[in-house]
N, C-alpha and C. Protein backbone atom coordinates (compact mmCIF):
# COMPACT_ATOMS: atom_id res chain seq x y z
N UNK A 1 0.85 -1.18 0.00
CA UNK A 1 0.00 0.00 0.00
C UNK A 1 0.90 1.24 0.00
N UNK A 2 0.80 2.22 -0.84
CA UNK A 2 1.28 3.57 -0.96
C UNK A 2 1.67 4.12 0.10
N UNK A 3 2.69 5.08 0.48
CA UNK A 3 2.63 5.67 1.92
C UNK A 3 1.87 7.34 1.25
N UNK A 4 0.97 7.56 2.13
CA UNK A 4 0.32 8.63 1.44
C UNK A 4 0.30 9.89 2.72
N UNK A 5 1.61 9.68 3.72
CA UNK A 5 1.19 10.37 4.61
C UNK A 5 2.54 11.54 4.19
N UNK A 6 2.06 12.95 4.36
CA UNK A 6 3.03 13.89 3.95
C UNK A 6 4.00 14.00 3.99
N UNK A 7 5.26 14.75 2.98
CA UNK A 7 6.48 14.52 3.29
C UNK A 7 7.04 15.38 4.58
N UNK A 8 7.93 14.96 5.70
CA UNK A 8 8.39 15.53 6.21
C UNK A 8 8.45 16.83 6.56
N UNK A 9 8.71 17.95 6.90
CA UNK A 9 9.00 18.90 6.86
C UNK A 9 10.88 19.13 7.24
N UNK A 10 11.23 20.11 6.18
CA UNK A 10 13.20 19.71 6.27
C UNK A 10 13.35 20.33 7.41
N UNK A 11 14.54 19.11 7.87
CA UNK A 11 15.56 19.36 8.99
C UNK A 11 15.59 21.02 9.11
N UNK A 12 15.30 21.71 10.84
CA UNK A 12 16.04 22.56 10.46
C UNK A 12 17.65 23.24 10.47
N UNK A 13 17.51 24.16 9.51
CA UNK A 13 19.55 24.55 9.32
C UNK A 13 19.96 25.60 10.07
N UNK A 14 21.55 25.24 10.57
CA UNK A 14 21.78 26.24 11.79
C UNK A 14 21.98 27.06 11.08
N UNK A 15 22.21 28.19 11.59
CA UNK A 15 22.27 29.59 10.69
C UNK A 15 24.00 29.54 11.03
N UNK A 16 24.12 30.56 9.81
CA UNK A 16 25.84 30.20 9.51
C UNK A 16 26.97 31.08 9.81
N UNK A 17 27.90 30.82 9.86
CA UNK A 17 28.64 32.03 10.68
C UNK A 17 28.59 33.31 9.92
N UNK A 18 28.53 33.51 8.93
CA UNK A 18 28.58 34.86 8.12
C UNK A 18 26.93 35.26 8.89
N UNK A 19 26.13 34.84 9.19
CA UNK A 19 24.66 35.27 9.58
C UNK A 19 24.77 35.21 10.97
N UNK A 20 25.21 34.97 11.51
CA UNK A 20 25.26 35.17 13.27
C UNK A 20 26.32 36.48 13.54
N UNK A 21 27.73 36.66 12.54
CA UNK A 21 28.19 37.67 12.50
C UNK A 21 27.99 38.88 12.11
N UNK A 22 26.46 39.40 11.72
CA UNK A 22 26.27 40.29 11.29
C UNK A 22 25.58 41.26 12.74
N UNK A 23 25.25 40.41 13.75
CA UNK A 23 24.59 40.40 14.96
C UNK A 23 25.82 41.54 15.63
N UNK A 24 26.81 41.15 14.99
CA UNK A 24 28.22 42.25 16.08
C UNK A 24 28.71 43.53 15.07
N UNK A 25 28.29 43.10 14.35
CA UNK A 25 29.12 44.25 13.00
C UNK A 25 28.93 45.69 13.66
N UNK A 26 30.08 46.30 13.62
CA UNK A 26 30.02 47.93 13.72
C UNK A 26 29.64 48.53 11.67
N UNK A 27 28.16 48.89 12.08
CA UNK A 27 27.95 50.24 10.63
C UNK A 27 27.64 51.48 10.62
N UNK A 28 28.03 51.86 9.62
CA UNK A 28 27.97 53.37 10.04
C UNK A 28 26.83 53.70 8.77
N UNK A 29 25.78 54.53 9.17
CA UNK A 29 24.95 54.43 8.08
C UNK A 29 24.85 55.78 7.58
N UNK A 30 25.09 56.22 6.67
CA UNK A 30 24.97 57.38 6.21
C UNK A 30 23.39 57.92 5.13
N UNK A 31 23.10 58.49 5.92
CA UNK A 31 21.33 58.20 5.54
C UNK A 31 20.47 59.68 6.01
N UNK A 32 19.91 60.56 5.47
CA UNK A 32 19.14 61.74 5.86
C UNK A 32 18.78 61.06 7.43
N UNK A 33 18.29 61.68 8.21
CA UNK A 33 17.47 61.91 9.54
C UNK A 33 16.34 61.66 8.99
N UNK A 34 15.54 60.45 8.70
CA UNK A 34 13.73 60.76 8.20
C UNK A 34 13.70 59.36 8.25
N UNK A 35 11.98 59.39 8.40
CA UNK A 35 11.43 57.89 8.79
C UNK A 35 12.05 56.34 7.39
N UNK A 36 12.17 56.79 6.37
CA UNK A 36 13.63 55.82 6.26
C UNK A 36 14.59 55.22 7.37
N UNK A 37 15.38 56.82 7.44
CA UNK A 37 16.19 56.66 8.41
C UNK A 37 16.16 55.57 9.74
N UNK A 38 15.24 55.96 9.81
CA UNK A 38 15.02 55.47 11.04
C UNK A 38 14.25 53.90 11.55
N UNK A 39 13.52 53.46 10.08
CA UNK A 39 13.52 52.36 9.27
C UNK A 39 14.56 51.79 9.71
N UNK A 40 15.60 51.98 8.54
CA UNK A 40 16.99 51.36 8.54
C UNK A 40 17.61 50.71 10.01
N UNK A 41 17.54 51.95 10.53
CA UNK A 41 18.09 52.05 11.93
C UNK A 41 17.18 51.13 12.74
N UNK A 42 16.33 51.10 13.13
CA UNK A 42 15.18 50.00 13.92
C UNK A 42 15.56 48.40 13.09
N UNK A 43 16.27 48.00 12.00
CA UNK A 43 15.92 46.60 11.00
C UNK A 43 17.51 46.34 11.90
N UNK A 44 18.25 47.42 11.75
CA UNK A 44 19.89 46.73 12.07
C UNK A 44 19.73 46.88 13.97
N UNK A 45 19.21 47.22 14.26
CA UNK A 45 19.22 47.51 16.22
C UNK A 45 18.50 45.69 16.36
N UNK A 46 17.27 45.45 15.50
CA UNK A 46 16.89 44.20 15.46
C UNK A 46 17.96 42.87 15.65
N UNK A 47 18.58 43.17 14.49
CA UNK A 47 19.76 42.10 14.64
C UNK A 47 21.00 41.96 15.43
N UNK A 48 20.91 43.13 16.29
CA UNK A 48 21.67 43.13 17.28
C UNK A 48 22.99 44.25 16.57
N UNK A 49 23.41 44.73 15.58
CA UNK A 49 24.69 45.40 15.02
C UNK A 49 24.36 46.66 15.97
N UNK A 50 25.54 47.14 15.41
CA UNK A 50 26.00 48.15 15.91
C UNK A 50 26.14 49.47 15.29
N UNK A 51 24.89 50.26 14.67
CA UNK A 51 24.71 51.31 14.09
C UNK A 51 24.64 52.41 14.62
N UNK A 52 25.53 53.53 13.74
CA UNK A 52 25.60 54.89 13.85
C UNK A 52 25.30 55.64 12.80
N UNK A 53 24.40 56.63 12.88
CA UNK A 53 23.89 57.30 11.75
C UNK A 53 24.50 58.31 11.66
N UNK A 54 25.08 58.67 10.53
CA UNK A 54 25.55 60.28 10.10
C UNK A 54 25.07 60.89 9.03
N UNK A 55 25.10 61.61 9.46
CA UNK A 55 24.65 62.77 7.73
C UNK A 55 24.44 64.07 8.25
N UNK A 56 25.08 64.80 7.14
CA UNK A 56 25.14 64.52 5.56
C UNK A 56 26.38 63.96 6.46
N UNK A 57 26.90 63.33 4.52
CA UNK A 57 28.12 62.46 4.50
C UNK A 57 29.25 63.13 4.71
N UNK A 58 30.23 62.44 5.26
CA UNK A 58 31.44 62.97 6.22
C UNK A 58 32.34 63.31 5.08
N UNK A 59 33.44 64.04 5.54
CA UNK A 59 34.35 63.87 4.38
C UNK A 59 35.25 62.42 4.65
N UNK A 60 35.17 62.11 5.95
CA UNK A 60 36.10 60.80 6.14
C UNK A 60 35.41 59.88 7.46
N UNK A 61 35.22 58.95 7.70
CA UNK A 61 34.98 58.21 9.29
C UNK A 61 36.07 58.31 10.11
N UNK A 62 36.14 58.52 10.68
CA UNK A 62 37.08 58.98 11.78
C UNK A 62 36.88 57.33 12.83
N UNK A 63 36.04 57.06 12.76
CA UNK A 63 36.21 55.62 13.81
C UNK A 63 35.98 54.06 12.89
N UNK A 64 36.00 53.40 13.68
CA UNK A 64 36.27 51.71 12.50
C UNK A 64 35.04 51.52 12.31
N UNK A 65 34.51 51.12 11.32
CA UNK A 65 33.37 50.04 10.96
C UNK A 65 33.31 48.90 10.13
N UNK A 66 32.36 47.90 10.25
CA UNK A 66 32.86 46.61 9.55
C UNK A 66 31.92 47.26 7.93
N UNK A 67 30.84 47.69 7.87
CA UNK A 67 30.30 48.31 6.97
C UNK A 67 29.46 49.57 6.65
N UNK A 68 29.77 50.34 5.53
CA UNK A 68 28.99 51.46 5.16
C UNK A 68 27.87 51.04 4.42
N UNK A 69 26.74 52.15 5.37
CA UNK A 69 25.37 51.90 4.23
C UNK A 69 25.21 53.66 3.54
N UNK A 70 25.20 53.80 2.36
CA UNK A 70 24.93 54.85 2.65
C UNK A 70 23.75 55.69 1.20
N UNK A 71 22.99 56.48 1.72
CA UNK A 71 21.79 56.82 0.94
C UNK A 71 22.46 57.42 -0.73
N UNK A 72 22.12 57.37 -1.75
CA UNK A 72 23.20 57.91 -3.01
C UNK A 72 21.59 59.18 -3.16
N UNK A 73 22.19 60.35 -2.98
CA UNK A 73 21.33 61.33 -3.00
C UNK A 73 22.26 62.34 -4.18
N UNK A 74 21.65 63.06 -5.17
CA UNK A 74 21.84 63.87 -5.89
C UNK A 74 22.80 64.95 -5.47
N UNK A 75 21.81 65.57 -4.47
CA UNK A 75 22.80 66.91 -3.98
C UNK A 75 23.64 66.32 -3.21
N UNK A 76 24.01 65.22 -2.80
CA UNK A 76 25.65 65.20 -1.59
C UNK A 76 26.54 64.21 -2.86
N UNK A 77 26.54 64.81 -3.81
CA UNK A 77 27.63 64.29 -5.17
C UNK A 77 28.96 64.70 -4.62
N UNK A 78 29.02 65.90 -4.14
CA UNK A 78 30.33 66.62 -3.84
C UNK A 78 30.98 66.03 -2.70
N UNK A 79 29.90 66.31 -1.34
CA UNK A 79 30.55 65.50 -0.53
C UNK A 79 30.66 63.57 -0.57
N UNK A 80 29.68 62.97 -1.44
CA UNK A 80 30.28 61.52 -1.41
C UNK A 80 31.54 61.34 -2.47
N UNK A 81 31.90 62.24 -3.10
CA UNK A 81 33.09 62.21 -3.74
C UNK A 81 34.13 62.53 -2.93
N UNK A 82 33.99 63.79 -2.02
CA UNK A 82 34.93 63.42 -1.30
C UNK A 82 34.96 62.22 -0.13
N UNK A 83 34.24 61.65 0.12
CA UNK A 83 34.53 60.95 0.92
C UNK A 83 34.65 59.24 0.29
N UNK A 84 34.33 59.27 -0.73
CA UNK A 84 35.10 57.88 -1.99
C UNK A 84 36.39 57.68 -1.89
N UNK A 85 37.08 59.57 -1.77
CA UNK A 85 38.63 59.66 -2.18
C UNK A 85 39.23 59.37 -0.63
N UNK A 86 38.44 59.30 0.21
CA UNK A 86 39.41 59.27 1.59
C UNK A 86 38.99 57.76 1.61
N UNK A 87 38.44 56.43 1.16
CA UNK A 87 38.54 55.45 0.80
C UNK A 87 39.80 54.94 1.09
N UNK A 88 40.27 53.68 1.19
CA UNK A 88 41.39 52.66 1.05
C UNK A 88 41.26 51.19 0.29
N UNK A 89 41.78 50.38 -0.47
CA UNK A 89 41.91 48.75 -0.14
C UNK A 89 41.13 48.41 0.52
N UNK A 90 41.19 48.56 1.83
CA UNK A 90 41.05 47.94 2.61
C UNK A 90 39.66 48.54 3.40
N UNK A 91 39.19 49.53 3.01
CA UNK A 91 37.88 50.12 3.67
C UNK A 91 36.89 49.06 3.74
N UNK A 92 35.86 49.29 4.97
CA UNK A 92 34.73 49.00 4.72
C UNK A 92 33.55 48.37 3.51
N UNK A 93 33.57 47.33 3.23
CA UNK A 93 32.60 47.60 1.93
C UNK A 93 31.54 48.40 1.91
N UNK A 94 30.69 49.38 0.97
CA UNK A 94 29.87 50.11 0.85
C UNK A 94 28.71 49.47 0.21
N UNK A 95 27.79 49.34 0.61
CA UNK A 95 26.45 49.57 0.08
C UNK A 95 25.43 50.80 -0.33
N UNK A 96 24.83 50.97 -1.15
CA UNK A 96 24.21 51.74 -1.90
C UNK A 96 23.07 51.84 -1.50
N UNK A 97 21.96 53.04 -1.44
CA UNK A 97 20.61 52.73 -0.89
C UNK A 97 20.03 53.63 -2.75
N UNK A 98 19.52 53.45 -3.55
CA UNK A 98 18.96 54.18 -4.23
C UNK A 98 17.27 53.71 -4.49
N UNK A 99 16.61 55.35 -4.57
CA UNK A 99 15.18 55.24 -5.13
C UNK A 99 14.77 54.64 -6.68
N UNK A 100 15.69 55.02 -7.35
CA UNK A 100 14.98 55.29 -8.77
C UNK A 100 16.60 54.96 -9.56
N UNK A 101 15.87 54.21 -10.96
CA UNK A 101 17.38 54.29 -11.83
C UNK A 101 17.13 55.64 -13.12
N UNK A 102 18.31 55.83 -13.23
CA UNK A 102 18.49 56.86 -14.40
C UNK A 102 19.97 56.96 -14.32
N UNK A 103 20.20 57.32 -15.72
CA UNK A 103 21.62 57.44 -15.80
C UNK A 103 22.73 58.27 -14.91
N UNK A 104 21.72 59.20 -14.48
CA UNK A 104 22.40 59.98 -13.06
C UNK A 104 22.83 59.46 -11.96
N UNK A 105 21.65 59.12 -11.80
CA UNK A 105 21.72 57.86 -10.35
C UNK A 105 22.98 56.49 -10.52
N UNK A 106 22.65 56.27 -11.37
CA UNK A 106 23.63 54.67 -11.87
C UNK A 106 25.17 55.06 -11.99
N UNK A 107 25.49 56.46 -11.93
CA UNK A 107 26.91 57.07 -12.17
C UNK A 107 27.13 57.37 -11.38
N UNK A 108 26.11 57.79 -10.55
CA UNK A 108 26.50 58.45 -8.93
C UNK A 108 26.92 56.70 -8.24
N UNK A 109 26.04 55.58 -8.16
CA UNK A 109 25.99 54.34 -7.75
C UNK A 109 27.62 53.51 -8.36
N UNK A 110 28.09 54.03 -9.37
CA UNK A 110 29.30 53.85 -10.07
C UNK A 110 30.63 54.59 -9.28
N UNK A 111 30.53 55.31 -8.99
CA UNK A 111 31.43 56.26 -8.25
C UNK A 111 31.70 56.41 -6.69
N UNK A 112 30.07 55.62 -6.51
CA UNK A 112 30.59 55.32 -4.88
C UNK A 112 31.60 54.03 -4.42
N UNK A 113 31.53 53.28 -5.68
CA UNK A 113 32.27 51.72 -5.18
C UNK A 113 31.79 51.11 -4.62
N UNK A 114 30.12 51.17 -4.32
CA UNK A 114 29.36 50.18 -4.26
C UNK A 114 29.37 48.67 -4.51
N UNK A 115 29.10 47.92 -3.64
CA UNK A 115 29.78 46.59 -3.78
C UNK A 115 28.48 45.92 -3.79
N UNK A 116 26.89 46.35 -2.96
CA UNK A 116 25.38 46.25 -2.85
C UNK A 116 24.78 46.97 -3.15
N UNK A 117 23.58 47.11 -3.63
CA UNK A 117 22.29 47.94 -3.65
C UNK A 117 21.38 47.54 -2.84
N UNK A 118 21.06 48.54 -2.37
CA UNK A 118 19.41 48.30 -1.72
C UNK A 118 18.27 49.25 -2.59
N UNK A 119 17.15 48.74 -2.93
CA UNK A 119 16.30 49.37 -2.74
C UNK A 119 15.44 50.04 -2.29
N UNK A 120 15.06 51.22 -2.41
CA UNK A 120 13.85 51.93 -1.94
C UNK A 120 12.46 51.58 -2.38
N UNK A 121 11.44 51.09 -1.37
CA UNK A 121 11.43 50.87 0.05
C UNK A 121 12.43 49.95 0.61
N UNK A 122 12.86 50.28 1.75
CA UNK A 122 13.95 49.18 2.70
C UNK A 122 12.89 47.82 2.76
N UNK A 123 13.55 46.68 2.85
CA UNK A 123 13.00 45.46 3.47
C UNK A 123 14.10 44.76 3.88
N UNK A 124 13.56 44.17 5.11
CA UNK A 124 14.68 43.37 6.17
C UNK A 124 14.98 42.23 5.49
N UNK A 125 14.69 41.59 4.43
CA UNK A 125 15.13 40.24 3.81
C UNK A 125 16.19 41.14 2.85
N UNK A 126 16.15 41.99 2.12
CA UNK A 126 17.22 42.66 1.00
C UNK A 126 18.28 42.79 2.02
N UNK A 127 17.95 43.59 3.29
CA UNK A 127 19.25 44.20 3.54
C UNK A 127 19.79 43.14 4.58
N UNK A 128 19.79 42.32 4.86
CA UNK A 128 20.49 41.10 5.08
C UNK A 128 20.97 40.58 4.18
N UNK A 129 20.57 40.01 2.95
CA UNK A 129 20.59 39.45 1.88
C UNK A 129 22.22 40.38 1.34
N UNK A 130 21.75 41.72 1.39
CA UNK A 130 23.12 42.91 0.80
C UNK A 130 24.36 42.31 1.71
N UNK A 131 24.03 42.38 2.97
CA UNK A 131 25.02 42.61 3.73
C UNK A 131 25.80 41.72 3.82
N UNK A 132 25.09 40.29 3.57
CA UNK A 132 25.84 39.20 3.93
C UNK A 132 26.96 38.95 2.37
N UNK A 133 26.14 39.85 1.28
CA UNK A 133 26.92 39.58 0.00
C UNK A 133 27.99 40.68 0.14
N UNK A 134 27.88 41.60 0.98
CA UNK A 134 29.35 42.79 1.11
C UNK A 134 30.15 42.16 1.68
N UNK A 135 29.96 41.67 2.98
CA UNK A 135 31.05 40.96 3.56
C UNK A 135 31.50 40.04 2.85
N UNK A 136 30.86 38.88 2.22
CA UNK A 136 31.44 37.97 1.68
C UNK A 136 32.56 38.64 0.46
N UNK A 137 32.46 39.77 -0.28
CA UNK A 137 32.91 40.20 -1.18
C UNK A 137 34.21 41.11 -0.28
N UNK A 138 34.03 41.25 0.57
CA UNK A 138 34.94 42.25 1.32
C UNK A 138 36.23 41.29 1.36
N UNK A 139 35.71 40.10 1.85
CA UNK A 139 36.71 39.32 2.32
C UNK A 139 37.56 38.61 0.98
N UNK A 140 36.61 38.27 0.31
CA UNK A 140 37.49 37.89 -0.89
C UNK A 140 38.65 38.83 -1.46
N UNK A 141 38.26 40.49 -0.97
CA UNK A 141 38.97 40.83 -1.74
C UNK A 141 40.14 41.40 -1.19
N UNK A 142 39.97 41.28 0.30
CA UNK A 142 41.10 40.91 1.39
C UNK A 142 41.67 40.08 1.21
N UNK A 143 41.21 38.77 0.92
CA UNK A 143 42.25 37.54 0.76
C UNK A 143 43.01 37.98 -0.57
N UNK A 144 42.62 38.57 -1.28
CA UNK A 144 43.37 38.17 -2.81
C UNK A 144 44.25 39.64 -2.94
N UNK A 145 44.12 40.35 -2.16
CA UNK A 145 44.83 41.75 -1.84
C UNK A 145 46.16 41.23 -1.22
N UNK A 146 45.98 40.17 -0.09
CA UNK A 146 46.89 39.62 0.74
C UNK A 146 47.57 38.70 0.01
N UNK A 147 47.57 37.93 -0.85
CA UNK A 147 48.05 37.38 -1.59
C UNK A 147 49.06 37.76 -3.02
N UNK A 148 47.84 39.19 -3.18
CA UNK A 148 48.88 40.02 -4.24
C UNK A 148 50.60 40.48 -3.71
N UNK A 149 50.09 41.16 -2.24
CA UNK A 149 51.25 42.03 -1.41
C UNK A 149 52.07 40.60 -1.29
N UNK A 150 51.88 39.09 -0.90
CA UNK A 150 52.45 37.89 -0.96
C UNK A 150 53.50 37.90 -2.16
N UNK A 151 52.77 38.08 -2.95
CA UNK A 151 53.34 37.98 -4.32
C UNK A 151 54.44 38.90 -4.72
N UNK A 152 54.02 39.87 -4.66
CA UNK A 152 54.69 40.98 -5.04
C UNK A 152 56.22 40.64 -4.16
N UNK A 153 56.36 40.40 -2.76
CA UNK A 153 57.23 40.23 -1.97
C UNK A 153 57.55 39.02 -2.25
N UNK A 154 57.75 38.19 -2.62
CA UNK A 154 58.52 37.16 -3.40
C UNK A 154 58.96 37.31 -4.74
N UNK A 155 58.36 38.19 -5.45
CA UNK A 155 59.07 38.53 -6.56
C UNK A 155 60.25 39.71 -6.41
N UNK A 156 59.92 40.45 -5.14
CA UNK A 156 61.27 41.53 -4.91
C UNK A 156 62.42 40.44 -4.20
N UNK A 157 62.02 39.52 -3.63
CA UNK A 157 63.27 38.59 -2.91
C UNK A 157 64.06 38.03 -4.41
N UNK A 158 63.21 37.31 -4.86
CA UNK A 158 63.68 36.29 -6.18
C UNK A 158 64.45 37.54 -7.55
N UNK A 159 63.56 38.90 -7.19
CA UNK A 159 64.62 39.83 -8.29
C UNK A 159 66.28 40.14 -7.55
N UNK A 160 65.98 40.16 -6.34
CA UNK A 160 67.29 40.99 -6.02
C UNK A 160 68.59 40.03 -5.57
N UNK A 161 67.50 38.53 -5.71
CA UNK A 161 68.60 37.26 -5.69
C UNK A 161 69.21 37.26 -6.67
N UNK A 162 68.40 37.18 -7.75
CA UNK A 162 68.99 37.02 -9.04
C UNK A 162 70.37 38.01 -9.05
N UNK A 163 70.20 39.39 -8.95
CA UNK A 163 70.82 40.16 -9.02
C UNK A 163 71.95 39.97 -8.69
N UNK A 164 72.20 39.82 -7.59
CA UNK A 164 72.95 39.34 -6.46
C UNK A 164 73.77 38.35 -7.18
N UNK A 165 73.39 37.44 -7.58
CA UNK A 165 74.18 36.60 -8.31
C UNK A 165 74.54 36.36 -9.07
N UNK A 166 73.86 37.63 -9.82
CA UNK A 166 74.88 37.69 -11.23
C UNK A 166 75.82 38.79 -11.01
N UNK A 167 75.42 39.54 -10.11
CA UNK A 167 77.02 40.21 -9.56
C UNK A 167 78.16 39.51 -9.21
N UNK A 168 77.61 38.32 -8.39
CA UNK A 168 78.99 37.72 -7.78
C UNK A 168 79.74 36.67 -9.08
N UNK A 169 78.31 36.55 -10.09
CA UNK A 169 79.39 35.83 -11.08
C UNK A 169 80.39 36.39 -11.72
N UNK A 170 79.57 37.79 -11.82
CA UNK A 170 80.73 38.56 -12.92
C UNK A 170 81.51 39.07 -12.32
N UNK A 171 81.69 39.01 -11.14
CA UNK A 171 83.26 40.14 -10.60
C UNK A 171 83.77 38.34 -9.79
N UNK A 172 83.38 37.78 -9.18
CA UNK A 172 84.21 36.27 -9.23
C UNK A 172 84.02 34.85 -9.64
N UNK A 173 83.19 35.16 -11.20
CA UNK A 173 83.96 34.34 -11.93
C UNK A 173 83.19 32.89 -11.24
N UNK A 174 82.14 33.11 -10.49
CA UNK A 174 81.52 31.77 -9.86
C UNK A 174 80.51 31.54 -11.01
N UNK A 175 79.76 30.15 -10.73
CA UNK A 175 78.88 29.43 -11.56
C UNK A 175 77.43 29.85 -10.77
N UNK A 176 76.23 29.62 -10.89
CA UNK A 176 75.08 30.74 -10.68
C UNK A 176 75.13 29.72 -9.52
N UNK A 177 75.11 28.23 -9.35
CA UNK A 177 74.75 27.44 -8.13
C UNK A 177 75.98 27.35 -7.35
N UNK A 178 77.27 28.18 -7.47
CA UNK A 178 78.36 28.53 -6.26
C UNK A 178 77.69 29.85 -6.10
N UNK A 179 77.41 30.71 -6.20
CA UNK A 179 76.39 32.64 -5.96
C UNK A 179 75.55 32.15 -5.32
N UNK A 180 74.76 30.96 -5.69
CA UNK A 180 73.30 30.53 -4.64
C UNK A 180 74.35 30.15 -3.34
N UNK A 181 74.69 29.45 -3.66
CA UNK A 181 75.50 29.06 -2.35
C UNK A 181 76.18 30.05 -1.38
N UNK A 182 77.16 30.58 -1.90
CA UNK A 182 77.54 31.94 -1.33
C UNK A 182 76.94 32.47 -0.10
N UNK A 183 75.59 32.85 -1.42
CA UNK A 183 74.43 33.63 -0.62
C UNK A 183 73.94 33.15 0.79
N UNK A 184 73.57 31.82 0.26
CA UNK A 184 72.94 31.12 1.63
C UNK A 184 74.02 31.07 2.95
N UNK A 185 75.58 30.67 2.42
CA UNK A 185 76.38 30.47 3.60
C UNK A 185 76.04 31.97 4.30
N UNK A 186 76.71 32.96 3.91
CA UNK A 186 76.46 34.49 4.56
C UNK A 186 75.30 34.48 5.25
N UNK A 187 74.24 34.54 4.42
CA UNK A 187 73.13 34.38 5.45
C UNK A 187 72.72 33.92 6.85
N UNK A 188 73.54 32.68 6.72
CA UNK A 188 73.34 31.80 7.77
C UNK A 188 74.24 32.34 8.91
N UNK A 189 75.63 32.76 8.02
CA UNK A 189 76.48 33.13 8.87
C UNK A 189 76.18 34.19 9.72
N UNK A 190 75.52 35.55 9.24
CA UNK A 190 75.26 36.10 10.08
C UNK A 190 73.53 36.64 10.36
N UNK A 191 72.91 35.10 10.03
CA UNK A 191 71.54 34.91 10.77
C UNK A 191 70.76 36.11 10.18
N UNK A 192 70.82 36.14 9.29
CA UNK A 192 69.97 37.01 8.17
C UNK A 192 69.24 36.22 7.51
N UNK A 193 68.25 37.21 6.46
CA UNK A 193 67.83 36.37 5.14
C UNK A 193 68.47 36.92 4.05
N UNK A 194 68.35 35.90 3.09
CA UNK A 194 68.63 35.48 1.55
C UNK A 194 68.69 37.28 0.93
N UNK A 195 67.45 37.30 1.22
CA UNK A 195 67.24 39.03 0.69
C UNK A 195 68.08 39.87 1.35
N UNK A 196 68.34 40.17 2.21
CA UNK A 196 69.25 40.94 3.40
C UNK A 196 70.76 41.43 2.62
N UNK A 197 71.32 39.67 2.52
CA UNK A 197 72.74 39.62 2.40
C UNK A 197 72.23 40.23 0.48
N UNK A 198 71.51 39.57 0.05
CA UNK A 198 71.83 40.19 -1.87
C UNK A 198 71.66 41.55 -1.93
N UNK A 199 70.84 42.45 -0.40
CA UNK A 199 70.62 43.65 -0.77
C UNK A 199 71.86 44.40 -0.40
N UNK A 200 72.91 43.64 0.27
CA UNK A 200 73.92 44.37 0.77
C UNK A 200 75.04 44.04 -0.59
N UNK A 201 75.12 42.51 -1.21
CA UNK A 201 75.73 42.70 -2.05
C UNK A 201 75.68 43.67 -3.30
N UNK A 202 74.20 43.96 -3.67
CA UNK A 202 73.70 45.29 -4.77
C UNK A 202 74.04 46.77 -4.27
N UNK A 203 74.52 46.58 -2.92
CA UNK A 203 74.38 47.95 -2.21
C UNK A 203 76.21 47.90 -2.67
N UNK A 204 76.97 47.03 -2.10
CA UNK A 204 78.53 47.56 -2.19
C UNK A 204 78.55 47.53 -3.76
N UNK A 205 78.22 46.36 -4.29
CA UNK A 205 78.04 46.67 -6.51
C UNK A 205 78.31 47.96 -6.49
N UNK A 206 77.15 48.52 -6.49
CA UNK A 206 76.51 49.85 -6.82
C UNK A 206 77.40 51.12 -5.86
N UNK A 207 78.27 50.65 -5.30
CA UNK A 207 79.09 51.83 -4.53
C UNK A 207 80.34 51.74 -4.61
N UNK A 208 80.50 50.50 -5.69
CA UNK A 208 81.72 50.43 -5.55
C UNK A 208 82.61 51.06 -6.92
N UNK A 209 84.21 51.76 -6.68
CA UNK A 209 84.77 52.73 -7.99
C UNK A 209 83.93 51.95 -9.30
C-alpha cells in the first residue's frame, strides 16, 4: 500500500557564521534623519549590530566600521566624492541605498564603489541578503589583496637574488649554483635572510669605484 502520509517537513539549518556575524558588526549608516532613516536604523538595532547614523556624508569616518550603508542622493555628489577619495583597499565595503534608476543615479551608484544595492522601500530580507553579500565580497577581496602584497614580496626577494648573483658571477667568476650558495652560507652566517645579504651585495656593486 502507498505511503500517502506527507512529506516531512526539512531538517532545520543552523544559521551560519557569516549570519550570526552580522549580529556584532560595527555600521555606520549614512542616511538623511527621516522615517527611512530610522527604518533602517530600527531593521539593524533588530539584529543586534551596531549602528551609527551620520549625515550629511562625512568627508572621512574617523572611527572603524565593519560596513557602510549609505543613501546615493543627488545633492551630496560633492561631498560623497569626497569621501570615496578618503577610501582605502582595505575600507569597509559600501552599500548603496537608491530610489529610482536613471543614468544619473547609476553614475553616482558607479562612483561610490558600491559593492550592494538596496532598494527603496527598505526590506529586512534585502538588507540582510546585501550585507551578507558585502562581507562575503569584502573578504574575498582581502584575501586576494593579501596574496597580491604575498606575491609581489617574493618577486622583490627572487629579483634581487637574481641580481645578487649575477654580480657575484661577474666580478668572481663563480657558476650561478656557487652565488646561490655563497648567498645562503652568509646568510646563515650572520643569521639574516637570503634578501638581506643580496641587498647588501647590490648595495657595495653599486658603490663600488
Amino acid at each position: 500500500m502507498p505511503d500517502t502520509r506527507p512529506p516531512a517537513p526539512p531538517a532545520r539549518q543552523e544559521v551560519g557564521p557569516l549570519l550570526r556575524e552580522l549580529g556584532g558588526l560595527r555600521i555606520a549608516v549614512l542616511h538623511p534623519h527621516d522615517a527611512e532613516g530610522r527604518t533602517l536604523m530600527s531593521h539593524l538595532q533588530r539584529i543586534g549590530s551596531h549602528a551609527t547614523e551620520v549625515w550629511p556624508i562625512p568627508a572621512r569616518l574617523d572611527a572603524e566600521f565593519d560596513i557602510v550603508i549609505m543613501a546615493i542622493e543627488l545633492d551630496q555628489r560633492q561631498r560623497m566624492a569626497a569621501f570615496v577619495q578618503s577610501r582605502g583597499e582595505l575600507s569597509p565595503p559600501l552599500i548603496a541605498i537608491v530610489g529610482y534608476e536613471n543614468p544619473s543615479m547609476l553614475q553616482l551608484v558607479l562612483e561610490s564603489g558600491a559593492v550592494a544595492v538596496l532598494e527603496r522601500p527598505l526590506k529586512p530580507f534585502g538588507l540582510l541578503t546585501q550585507m551578507l553579500m558585502a562581507r562575503t565580497l569584502w573578504r574575498q577581496r582581502t584575501a586576494t589583496l593579501a596574496q597580491m602584497r604575498k606575491l609581489e614580496g617574493r618577486f622583490a626577494t627572487v629579483s634581487k637574488l637574481t641580481m645578487a648573483k649575477t654580480i657575484l658571477i661577474a666580478r668572481e667568476g663563480l657558476t650561478e649554483q656557487e652565488a646561490h650558495r655563497r648567498i645562503q652560507k652568509l646568510a646563515m652566517a650572520g643569521r639574516t635572510t637570503v634578501e638581506d645579504v643580496a641587498q647588501t651585495i647590490i648595495a657595495a656593486s653599486e658603490n663600488a669605484p
